[in-house]
Protein backbone atom coordinates (compact mmCIF):
# COMPACT_ATOMS: atom_id res chain seq x y z
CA UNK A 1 11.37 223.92 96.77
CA UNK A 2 8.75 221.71 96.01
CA UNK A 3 7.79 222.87 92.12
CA UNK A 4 11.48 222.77 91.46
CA UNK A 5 12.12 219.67 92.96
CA UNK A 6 9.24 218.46 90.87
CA UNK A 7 10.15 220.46 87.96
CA UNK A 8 13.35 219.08 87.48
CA UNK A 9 12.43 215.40 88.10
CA UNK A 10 9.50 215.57 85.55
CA UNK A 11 11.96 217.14 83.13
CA UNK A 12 14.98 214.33 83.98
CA UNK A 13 12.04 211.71 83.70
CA UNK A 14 11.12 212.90 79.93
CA UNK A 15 14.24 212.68 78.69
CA UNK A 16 14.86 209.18 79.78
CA UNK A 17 11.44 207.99 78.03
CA UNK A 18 11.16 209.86 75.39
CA UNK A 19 14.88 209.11 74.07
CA UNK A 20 14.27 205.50 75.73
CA UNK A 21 11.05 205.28 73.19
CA UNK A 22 13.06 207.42 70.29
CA UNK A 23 16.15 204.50 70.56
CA UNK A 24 13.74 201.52 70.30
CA UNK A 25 12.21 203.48 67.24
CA UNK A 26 15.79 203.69 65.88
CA UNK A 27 16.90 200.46 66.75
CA UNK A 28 13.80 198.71 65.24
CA UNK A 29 12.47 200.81 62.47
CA UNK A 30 15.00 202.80 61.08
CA UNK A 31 17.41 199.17 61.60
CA UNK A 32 19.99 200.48 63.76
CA UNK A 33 19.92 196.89 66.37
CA UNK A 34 19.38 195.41 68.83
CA UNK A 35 21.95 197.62 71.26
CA UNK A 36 20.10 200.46 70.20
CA UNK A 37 16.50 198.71 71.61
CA UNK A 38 18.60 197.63 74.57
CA UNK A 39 19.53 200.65 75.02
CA UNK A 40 16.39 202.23 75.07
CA UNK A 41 14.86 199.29 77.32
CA UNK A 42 17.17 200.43 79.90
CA UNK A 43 16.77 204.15 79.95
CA UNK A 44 12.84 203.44 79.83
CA UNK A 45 13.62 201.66 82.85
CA UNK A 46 15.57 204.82 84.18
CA UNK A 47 11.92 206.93 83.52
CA UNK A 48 10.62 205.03 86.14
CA UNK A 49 12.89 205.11 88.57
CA UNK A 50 12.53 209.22 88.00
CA UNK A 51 8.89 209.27 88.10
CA UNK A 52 9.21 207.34 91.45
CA UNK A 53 11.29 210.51 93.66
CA UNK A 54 7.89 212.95 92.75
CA UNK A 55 7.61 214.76 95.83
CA UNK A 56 3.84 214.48 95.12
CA UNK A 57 2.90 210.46 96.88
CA UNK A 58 -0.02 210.42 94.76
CA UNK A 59 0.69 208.26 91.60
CA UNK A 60 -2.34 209.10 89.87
CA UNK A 61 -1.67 212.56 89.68
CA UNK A 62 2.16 212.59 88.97
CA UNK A 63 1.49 210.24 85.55
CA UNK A 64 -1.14 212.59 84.68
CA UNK A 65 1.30 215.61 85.20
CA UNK A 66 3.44 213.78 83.43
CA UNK A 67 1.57 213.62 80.11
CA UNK A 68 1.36 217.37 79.37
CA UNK A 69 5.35 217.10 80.12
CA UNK A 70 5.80 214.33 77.92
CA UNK A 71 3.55 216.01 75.23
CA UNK A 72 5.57 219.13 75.41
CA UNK A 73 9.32 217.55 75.65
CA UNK A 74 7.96 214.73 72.25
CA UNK A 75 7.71 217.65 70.19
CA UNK A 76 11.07 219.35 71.59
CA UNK A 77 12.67 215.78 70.91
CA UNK A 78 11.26 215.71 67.44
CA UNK A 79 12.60 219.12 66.62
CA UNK A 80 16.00 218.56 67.83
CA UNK A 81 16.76 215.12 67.29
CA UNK A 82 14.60 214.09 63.89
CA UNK A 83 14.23 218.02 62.32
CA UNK A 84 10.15 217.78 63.01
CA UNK A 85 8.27 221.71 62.22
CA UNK A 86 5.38 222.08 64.24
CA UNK A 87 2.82 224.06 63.26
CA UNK A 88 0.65 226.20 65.13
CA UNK A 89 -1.39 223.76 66.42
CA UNK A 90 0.54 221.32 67.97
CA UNK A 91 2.55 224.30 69.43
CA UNK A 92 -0.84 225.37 71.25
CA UNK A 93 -1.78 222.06 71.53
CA UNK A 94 1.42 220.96 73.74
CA UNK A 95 0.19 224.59 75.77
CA UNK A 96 -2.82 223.61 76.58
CA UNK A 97 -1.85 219.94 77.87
CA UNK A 98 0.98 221.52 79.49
CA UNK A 99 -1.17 224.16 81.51
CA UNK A 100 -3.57 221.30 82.48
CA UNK A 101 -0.60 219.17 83.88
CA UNK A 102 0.16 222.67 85.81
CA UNK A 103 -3.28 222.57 87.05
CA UNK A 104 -3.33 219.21 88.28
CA UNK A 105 -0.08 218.85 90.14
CA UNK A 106 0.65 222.67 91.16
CA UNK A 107 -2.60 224.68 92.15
CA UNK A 108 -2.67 224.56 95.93
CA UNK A 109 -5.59 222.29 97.76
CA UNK A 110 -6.86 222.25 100.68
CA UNK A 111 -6.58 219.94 103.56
């Protein structure tokens, strides 16, 4: 219950900043406004409140986690919502980070 619990929270979590960061982008850069940003600002806000429910009380290693997810669910973003290719290499780059994040907040420790 615990890695799907987690799981699911890291996934909810990446969607909030990464189409929290991908409105500011639009609102600012590609001059969509300012209810765009504020939009954005609020589901960045949202991340947080995600990354907060981690079964896992250790902050430290729940952000970390969270980087390989965020690495992994940027590129997913990019395909879907701005028609971004990625090659080979960011495809086993994303891997890699992801199986590290794996490592860090899933391999059993001891006591």
């Amino acid at each position: 219950m615990f890695f799907l619990k987690s799981a699911l929270l890291f996934v909810v979590a990446a969607l909030f900043e990464i189409g929290g960061a991908w409105l500011v982008w639009q609102g600012l850069r590609e001059h969509r406004g300012w209810l765009w940003v504020g939009g954005g600002v609020i589901a960045l806000g949202l991340y947080g409140v995600f990354a907060a429910f981690q079964p896992d009380a250790n902050f430290a290693r729940v952000l970390a986690t969270y980087g390989g997810v965020f690495i992994v669910g940027s590129i997913l973003w990019g395909v879907v919502a701005d028609g971004f290719r990625p090659d080979r290499w960011d495809v086993i780059g994303a891997l890699i980070c992801l199986a590290g994040a794996a490592v860090i907040m899933y391999v059993p420790r001891g006591a």
